[in-house]
C-alpha atoms as a PDB file:
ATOM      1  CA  UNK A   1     -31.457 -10.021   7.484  1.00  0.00           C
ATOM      2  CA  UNK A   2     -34.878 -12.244   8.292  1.00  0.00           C
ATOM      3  CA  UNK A   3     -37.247 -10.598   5.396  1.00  0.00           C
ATOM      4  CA  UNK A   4     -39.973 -12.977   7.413  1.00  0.00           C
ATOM      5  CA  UNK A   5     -39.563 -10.888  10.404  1.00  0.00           C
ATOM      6  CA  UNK A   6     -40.066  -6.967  11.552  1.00  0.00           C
ATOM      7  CA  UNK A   7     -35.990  -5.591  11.056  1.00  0.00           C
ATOM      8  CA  UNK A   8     -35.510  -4.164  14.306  1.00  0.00           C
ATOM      9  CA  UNK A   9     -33.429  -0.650  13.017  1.00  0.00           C
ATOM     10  CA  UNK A  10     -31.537   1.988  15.290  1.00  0.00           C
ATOM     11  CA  UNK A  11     -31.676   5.424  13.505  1.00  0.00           C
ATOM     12  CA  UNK A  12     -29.336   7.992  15.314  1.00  0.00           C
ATOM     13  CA  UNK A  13     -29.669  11.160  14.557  1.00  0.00           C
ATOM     14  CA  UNK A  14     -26.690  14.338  15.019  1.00  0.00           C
ATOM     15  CA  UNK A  15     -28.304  16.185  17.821  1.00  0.00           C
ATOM     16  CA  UNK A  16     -26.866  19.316  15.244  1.00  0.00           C
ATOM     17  CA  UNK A  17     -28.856  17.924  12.379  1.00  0.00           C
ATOM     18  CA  UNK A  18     -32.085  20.080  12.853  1.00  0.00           C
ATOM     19  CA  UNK A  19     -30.789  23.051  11.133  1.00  0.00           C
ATOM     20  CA  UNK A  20     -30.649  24.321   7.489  1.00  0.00           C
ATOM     21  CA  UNK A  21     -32.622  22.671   4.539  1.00  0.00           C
ATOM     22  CA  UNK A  22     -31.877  18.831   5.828  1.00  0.00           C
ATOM     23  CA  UNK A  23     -33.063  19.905   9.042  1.00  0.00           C
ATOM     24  CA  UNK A  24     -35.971  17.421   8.589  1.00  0.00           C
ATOM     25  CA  UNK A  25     -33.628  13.983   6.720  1.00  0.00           C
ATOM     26  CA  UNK A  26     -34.121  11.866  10.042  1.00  0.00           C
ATOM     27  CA  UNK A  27     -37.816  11.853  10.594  1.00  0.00           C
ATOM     28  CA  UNK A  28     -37.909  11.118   6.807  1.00  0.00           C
ATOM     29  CA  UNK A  29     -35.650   8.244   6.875  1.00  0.00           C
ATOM     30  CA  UNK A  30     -37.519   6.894  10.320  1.00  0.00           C
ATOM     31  CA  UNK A  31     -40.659   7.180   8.185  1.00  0.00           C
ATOM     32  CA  UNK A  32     -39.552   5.302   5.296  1.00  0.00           C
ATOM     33  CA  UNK A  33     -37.977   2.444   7.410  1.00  0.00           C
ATOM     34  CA  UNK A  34     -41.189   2.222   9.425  1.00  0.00           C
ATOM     35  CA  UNK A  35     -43.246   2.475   5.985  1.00  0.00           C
ATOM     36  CA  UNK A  36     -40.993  -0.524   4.706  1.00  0.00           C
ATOM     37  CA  UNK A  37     -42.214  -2.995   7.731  1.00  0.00           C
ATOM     38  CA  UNK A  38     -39.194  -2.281  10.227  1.00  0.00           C
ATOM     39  CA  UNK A  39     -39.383  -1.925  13.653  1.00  0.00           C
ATOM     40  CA  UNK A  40     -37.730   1.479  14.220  1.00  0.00           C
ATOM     41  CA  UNK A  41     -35.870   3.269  17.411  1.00  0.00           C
ATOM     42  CA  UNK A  42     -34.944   7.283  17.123  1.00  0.00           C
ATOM     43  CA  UNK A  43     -32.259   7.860  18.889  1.00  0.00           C
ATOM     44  CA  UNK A  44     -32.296  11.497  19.589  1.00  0.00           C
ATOM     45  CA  UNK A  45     -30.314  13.431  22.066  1.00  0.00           C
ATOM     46  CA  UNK A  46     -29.228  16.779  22.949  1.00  0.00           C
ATOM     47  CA  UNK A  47     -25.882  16.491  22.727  1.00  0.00           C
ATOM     48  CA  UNK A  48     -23.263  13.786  21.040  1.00  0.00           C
ATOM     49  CA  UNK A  49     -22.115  12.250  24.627  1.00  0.00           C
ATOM     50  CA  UNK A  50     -25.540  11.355  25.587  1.00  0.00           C
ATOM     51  CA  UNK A  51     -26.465  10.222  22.180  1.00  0.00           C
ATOM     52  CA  UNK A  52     -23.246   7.898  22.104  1.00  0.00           C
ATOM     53  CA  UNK A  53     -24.490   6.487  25.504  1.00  0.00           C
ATOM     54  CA  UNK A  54     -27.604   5.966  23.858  1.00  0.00           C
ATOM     55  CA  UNK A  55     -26.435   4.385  21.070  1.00  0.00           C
ATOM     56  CA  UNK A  56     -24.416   2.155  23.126  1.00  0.00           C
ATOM     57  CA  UNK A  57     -26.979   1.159  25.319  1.00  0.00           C
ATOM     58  CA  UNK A  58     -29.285  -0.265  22.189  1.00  0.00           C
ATOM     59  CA  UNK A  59     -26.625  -1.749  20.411  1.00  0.00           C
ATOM     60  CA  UNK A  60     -26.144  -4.709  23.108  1.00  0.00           C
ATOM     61  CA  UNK A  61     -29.820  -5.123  22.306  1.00  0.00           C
ATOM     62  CA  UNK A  62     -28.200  -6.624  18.828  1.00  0.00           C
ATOM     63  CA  UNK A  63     -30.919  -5.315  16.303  1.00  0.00           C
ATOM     64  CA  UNK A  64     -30.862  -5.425  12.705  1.00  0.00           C
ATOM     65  CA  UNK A  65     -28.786  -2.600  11.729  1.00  0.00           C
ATOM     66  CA  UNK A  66     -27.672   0.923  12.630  1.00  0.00           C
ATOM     67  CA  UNK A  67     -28.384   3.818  10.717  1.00  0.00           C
ATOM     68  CA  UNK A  68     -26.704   7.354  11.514  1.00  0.00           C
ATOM     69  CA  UNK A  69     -28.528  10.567   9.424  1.00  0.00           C
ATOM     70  CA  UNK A  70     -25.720  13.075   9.996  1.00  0.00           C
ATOM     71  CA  UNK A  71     -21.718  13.425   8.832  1.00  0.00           C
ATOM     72  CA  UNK A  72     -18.541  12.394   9.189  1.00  0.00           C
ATOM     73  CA  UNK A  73     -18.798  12.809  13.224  1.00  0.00           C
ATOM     74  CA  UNK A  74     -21.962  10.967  12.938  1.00  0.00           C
ATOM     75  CA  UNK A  75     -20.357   8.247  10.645  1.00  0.00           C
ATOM     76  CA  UNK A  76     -17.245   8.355  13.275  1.00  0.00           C
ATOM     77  CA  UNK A  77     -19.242   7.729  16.719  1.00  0.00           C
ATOM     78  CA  UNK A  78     -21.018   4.899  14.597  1.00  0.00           C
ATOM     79  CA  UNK A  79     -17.842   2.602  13.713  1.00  0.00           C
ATOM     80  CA  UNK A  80     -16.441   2.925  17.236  1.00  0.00           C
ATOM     81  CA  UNK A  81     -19.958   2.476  18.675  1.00  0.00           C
ATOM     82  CA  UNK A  82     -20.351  -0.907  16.769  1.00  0.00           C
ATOM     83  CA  UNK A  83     -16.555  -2.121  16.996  1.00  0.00           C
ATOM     84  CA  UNK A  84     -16.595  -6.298  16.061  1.00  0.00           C
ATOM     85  CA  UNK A  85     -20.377  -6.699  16.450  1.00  0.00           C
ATOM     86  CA  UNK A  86     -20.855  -6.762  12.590  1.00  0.00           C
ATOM     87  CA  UNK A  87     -24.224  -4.839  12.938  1.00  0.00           C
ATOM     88  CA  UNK A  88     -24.426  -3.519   9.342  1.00  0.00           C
ATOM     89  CA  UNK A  89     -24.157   0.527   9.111  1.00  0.00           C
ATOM     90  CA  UNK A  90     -26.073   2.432   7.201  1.00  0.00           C
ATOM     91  CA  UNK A  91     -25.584   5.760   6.437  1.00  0.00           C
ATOM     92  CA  UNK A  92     -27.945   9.012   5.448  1.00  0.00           C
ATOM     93  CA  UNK A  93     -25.339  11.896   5.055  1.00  0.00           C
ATOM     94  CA  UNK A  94     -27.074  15.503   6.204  1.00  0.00           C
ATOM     95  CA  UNK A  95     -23.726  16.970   7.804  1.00  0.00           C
ATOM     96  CA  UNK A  96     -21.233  19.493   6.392  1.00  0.00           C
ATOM     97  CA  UNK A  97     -18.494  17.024   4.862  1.00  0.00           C
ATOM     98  CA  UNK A  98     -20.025  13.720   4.076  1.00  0.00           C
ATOM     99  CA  UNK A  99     -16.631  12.431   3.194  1.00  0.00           C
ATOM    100  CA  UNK A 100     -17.498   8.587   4.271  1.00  0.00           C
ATOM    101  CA  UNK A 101     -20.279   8.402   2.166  1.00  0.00           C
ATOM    102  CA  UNK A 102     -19.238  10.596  -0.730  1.00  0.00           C
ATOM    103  CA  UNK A 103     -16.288   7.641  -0.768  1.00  0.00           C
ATOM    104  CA  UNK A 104     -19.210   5.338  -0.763  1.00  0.00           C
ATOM    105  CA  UNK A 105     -20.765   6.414  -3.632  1.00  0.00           C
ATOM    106  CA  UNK A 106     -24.095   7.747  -1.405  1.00  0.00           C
ATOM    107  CA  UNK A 107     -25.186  10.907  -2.539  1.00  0.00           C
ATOM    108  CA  UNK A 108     -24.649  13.501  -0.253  1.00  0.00           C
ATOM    109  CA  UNK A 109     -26.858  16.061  -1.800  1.00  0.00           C
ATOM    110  CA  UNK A 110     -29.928  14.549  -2.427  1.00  0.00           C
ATOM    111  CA  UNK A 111     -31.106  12.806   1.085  1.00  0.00           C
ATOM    112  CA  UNK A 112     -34.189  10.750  -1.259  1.00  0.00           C
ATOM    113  CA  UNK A 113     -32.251   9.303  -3.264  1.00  0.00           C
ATOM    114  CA  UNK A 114     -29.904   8.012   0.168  1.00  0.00           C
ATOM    115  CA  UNK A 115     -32.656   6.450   1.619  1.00  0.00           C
ATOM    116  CA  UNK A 116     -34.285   4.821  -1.592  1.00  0.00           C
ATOM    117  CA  UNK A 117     -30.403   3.272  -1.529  1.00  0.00           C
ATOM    118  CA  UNK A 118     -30.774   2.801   2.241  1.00  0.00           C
ATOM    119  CA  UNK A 119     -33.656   0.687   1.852  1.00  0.00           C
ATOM    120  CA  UNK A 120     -32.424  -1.374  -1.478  1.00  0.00           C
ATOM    121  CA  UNK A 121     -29.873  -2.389   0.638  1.00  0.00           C
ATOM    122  CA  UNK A 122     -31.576  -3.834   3.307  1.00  0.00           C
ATOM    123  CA  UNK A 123     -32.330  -6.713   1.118  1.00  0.00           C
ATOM    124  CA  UNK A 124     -29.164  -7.271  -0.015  1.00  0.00           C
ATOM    125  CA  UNK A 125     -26.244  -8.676   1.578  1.00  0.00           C
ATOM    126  CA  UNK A 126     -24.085  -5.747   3.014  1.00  0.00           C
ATOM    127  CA  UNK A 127     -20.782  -4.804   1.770  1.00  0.00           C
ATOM    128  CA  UNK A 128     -17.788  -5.201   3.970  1.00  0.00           C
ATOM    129  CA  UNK A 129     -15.023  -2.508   4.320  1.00  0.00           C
ATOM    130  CA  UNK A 130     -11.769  -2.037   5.799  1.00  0.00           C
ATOM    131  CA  UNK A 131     -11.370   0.461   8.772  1.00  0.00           C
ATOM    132  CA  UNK A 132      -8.654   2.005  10.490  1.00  0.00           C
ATOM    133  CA  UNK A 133      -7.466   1.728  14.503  1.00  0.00           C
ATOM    134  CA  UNK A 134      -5.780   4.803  15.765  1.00  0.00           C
ATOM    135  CA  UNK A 135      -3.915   4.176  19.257  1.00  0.00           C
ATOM    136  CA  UNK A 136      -2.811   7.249  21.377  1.00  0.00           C
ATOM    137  CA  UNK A 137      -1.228   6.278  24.858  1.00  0.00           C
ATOM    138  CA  UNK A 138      -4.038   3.634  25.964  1.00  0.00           C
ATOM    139  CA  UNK A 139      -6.950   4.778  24.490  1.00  0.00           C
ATOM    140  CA  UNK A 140      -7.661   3.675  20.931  1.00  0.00           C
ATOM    141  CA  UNK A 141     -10.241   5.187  18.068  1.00  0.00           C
ATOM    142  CA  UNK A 142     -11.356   3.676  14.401  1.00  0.00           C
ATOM    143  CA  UNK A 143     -11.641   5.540  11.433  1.00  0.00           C
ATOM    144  CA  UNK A 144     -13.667   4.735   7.858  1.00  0.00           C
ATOM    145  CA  UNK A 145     -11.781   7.420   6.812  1.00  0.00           C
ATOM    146  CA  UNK A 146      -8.477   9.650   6.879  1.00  0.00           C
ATOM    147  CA  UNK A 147      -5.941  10.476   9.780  1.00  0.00           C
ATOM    148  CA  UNK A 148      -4.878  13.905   9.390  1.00  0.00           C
ATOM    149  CA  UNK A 149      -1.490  14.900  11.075  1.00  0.00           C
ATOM    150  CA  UNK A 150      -0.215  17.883   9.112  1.00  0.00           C
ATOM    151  CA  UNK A 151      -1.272  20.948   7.991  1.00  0.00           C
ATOM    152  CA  UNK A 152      -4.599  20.186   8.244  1.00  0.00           C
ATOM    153  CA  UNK A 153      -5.117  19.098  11.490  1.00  0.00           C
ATOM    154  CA  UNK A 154      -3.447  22.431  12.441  1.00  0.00           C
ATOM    155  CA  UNK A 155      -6.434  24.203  10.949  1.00  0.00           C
ATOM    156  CA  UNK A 156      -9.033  21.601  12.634  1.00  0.00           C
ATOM    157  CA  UNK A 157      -7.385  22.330  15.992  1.00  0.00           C
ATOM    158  CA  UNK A 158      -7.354  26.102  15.632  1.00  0.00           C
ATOM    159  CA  UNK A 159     -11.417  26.023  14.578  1.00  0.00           C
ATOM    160  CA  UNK A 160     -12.142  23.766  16.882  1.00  0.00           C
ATOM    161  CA  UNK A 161     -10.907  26.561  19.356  1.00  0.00           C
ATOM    162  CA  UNK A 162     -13.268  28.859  18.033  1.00  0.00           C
ATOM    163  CA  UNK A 163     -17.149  29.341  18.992  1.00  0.00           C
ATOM    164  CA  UNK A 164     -17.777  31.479  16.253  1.00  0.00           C
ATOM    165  CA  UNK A 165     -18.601  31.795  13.092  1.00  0.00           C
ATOM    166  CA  UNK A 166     -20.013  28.548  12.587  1.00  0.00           C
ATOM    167  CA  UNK A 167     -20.048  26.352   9.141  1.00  0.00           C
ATOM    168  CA  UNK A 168     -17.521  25.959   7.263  1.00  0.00           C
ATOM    169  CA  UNK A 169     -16.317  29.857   7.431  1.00  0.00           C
ATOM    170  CA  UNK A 170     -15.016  28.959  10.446  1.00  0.00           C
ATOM    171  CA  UNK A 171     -12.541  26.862   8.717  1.00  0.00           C
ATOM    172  CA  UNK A 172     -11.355  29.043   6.139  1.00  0.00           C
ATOM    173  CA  UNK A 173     -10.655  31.875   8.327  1.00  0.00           C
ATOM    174  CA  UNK A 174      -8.430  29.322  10.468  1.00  0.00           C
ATOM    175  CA  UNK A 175      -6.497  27.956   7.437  1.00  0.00           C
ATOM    176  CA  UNK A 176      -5.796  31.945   6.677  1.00  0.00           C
ATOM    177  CA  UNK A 177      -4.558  31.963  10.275  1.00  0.00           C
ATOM    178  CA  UNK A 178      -2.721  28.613  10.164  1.00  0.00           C
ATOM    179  CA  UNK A 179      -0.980  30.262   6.734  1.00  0.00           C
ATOM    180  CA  UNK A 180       0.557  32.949   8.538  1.00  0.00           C
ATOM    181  CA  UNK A 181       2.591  30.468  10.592  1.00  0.00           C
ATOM    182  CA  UNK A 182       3.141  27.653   8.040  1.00  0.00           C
ATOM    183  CA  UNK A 183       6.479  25.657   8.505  1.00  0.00           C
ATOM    184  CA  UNK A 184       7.758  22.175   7.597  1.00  0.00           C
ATOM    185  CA  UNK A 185       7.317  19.856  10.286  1.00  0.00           C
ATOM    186  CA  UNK A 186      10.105  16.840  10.616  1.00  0.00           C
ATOM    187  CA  UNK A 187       8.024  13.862  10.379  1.00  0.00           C
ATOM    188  CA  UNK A 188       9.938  10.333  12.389  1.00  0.00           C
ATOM    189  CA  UNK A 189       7.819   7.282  10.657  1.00  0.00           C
ATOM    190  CA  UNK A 190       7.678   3.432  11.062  1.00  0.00           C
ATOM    191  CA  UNK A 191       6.381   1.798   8.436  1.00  0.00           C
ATOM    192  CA  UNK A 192       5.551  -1.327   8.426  1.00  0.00           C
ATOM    193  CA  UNK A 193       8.687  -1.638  10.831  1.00  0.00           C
ATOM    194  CA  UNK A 194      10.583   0.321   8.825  1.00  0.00           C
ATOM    195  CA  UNK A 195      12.010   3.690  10.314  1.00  0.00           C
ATOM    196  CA  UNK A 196      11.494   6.960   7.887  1.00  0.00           C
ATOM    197  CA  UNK A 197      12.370  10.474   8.641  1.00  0.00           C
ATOM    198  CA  UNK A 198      10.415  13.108   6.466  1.00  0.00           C
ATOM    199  CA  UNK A 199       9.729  17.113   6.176  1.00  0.00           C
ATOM    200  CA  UNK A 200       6.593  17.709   5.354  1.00  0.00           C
ATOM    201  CA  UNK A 201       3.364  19.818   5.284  1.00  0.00           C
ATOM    202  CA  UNK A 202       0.905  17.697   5.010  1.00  0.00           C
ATOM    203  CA  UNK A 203       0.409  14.205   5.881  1.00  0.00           C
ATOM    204  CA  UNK A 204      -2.411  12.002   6.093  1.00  0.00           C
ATOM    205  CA  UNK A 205      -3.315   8.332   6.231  1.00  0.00           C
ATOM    206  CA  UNK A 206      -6.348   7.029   4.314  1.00  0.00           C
ATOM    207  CA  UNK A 207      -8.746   3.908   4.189  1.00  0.00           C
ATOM    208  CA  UNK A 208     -11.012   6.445   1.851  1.00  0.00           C
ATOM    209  CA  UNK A 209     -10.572   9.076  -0.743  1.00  0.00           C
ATOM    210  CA  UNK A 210     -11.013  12.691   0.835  1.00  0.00           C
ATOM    211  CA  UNK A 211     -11.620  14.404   3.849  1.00  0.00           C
ATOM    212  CA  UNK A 212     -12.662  17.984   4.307  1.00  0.00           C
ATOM    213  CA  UNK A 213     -16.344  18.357   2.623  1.00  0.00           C
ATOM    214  CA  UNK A 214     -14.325  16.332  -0.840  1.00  0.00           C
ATOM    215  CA  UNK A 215     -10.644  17.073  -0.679  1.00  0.00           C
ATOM    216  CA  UNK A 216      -9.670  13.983  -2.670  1.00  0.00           C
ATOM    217  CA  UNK A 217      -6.558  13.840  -1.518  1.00  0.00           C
ATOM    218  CA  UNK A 218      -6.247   9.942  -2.316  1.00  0.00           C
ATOM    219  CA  UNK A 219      -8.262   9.247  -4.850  1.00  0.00           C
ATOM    220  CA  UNK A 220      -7.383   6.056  -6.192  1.00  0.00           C
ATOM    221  CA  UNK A 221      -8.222   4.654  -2.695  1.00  0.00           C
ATOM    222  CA  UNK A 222     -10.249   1.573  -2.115  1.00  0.00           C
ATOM    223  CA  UNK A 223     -12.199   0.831   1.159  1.00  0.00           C
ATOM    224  CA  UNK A 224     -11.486  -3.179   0.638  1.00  0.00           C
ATOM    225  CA  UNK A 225      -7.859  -3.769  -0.184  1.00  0.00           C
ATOM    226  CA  UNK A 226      -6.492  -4.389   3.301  1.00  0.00           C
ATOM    227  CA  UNK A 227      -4.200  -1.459   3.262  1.00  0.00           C
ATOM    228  CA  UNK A 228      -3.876   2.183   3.881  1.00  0.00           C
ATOM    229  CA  UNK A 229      -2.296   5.001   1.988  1.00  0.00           C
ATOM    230  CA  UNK A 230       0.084   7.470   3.792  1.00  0.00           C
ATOM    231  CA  UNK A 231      -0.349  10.733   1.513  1.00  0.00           C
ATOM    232  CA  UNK A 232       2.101  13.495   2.045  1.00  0.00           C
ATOM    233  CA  UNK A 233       3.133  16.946   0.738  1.00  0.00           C
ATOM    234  CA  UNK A 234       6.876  17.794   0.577  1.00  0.00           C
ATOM    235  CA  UNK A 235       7.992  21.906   2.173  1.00  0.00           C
ATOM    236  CA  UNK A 236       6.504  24.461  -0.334  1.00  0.00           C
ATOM    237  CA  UNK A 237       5.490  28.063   0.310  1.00  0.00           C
ATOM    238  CA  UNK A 238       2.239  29.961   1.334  1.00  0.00           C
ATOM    239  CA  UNK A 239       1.396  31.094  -2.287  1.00  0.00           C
ATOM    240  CA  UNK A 240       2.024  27.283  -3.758  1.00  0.00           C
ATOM    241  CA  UNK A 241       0.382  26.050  -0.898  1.00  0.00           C
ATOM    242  CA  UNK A 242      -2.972  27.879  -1.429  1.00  0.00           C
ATOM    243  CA  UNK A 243      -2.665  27.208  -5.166  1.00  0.00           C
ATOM    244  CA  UNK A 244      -2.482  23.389  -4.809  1.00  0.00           C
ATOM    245  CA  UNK A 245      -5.778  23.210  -2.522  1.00  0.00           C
ATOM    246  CA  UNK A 246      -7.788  23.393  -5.245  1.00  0.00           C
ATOM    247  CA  UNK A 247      -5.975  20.460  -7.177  1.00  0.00           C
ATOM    248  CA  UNK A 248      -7.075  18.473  -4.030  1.00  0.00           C
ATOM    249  CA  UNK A 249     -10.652  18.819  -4.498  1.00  0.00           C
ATOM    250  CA  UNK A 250     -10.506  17.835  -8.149  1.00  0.00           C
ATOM    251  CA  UNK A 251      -7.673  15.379  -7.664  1.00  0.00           C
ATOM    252  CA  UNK A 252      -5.615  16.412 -10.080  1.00  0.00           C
ATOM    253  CA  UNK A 253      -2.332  16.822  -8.021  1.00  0.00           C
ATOM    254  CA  UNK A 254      -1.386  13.197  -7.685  1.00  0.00           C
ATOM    255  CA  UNK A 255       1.862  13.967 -10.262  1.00  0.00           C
ATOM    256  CA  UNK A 256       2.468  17.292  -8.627  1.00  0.00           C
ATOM    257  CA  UNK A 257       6.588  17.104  -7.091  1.00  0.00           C
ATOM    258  CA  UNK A 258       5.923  17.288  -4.088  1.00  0.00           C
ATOM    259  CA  UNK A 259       3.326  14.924  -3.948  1.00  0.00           C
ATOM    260  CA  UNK A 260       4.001  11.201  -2.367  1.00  0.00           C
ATOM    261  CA  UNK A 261       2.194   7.896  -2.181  1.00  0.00           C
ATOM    262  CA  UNK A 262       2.646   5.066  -0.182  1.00  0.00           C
ATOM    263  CA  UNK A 263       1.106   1.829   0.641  1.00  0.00           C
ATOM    264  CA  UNK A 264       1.152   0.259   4.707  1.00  0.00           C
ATOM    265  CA  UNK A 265      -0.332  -1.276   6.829  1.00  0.00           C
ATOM    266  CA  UNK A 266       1.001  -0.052   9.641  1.00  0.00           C
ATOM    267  CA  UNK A 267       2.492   2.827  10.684  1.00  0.00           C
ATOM    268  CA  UNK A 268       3.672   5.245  13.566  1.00  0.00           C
ATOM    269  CA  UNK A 269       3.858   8.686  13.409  1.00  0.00           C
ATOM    270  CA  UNK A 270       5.420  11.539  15.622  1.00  0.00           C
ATOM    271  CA  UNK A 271       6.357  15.270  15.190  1.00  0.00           C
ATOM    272  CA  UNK A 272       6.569  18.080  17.047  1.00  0.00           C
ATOM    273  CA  UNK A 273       3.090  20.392  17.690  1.00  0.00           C
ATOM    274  CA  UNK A 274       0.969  18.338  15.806  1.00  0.00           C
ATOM    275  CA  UNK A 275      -2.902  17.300  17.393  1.00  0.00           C
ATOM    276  CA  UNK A 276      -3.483  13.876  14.692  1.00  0.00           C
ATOM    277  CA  UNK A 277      -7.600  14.172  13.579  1.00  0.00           C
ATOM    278  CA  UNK A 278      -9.524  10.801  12.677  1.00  0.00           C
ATOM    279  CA  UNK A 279     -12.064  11.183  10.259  1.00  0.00           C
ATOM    280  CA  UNK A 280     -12.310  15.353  11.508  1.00  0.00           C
ATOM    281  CA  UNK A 281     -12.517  13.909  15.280  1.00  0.00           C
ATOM    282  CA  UNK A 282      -9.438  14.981  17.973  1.00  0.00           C
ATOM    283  CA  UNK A 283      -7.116  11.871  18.759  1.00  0.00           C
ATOM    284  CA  UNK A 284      -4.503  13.711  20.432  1.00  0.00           C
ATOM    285  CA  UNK A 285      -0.898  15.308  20.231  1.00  0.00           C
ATOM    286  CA  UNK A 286       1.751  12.654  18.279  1.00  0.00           C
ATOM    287  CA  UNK A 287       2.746  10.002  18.486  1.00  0.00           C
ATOM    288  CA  UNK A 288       0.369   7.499  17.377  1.00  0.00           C
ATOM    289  CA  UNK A 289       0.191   4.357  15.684  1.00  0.00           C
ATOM    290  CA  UNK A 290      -2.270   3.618  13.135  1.00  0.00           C
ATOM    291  CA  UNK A 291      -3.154  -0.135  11.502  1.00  0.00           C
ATOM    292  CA  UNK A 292      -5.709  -1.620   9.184  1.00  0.00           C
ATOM    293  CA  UNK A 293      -7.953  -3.601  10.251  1.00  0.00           C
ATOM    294  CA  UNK A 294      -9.372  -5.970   7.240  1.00  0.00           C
ATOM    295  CA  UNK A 295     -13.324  -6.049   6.232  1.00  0.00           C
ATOM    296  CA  UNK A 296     -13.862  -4.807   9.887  1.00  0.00           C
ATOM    297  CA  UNK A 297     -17.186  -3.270   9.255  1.00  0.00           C
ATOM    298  CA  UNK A 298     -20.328  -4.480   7.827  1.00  0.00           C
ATOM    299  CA  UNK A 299     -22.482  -1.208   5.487  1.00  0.00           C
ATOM    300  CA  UNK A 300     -25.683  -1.047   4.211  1.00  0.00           C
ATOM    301  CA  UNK A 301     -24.960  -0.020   0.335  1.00  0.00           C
END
């Protein structure tokens, strides 16, 4: 960026974001942008349609840089919003799973110490990360994240059937529900041109290390290598099932059994009764494909 000039900055801001204690993160980071010499938008809208218009609309405008103050849905609408432009991101987590920037190394307690980093980095060059492209039938969606297509996207479609309760609750009573049914699904994979049939419970693709609020499910990923990991979990029962989550969080089941690894770069994936979730957004029912897509995006870090 031109330090000789005003940075012209977008700050978007999750039209959910004004509740609970970092109900007031985006008029602090438009402050401290606009206290740092920047010339400053708010976007602000009441729902996340009108604010991806919105942010569309002042993208082709070409500023400086984009900054979303929100979460993984936030982070989501951003990278598809900016596609090849190479607008730098920057991000100010205040959602409920921060999983982009916890992989980022941005705090995602502690919204001060984001935007002191937010601001470091506007003088520095930005770092450049892989991202994901998910295509379902013609339409086609990015991800700095993780496709889910097992066991938990079952639970993100069920909650996101719900209205109430809201937070996170709303989760865990849908992954008791989702127990009570829990089966195997038979996975058909191409990998990298290569056909695989699998049973599984869970399977997942990730540019980043967790998804769900910090399951690390991958946590030797790397947002830079040009490839993507394809993480699965081999048949096991309710009981095992609820005793591995927690392994996940700390990331200590990587030499569990029934836990696989493997490297692509592309990939296709299709089972029965399974809605795939990019970065906790709805894709669609299988089949997709999914490739990476090399130091696609530009982030302020």
């Amino acid at each position: 960026m031109n330090p000789t000039t005003a940075r012209r900055i977008l700050v978007a801001i999750n039209p959910e974001a004004s509740f609970g204690r970092n109900r007031n993160t985006g008029q602090a980071v438009v402050a401290a942008l606009s206290s740092a010499g920047c010339q400053v938008t708010a976007l602000v809208e009441s729902n996340a349609g009108s604010l991806r218009l919105s942010i569309r609309r002042a993208l082709a405008e070409r500023p400086d840089a984009l900054v979303v103050v929100g979460g993984d849905g936030m982070v989501s609408l951003a990278v598809n919003e900016l596609g090849d432009t190479r607008i730098p991101l920057g991000i100010v987590p205040s959602g409920t799973g921060n999983d982009t920037a916890r992989g980022l190394g941005i705090p995602t307690d502690d919204p001060v110490t984001a935007i002191r980093m937010l601001l470091a980095a506007l003088d520095a060059p930005p770092r450049v990360i892989d991202v994901g492209l998910v295509r379902h039938g013609e339409s086609e969606t990015r991800f700095a994240g993780i496709v889910s297509a097992g066991f938990d996207a079952l639970v993100n479609e069920r909650a996101n059937t719900w209205r109430r309760p809201r937070g996170k609750s709303r989760y865990t009573l849908a992954l008791l529900r989702e127990l009570l049914s829990l089966a195997p699904r038979r996975y058909e994979l191409v990998i990298d041109g290569t056909a695989v049939s699998i049973d599984a419970v869970l399977l997942s693709v990730a540019n980043n290390v967790s998804l769900g609020g910090g399951m690390r499910i991958v946590p030797h990923a790397r947002v830079d290598d040009g490839i993507l990991d394809l993480f699965t979990v081999a048949p096991l029962g309710r009981l095992r099932l609820l005793r591995f989550f927690p392994k996940v969080f700390s990331g200590t089941h990587t030499t569990v059994d029934v836990v696989a690894f493997r490297t692509l770069r592309t990939v296709r994936i299709d089972a029965p009764g399974i809605v795939a979730y990019a970065d906790g957004e709805r894709v669609g029912p299988l089949p997709i494909d999914i490739e990476i897509l090399p130091l696609a995006l530009h982030v302020l870090i």
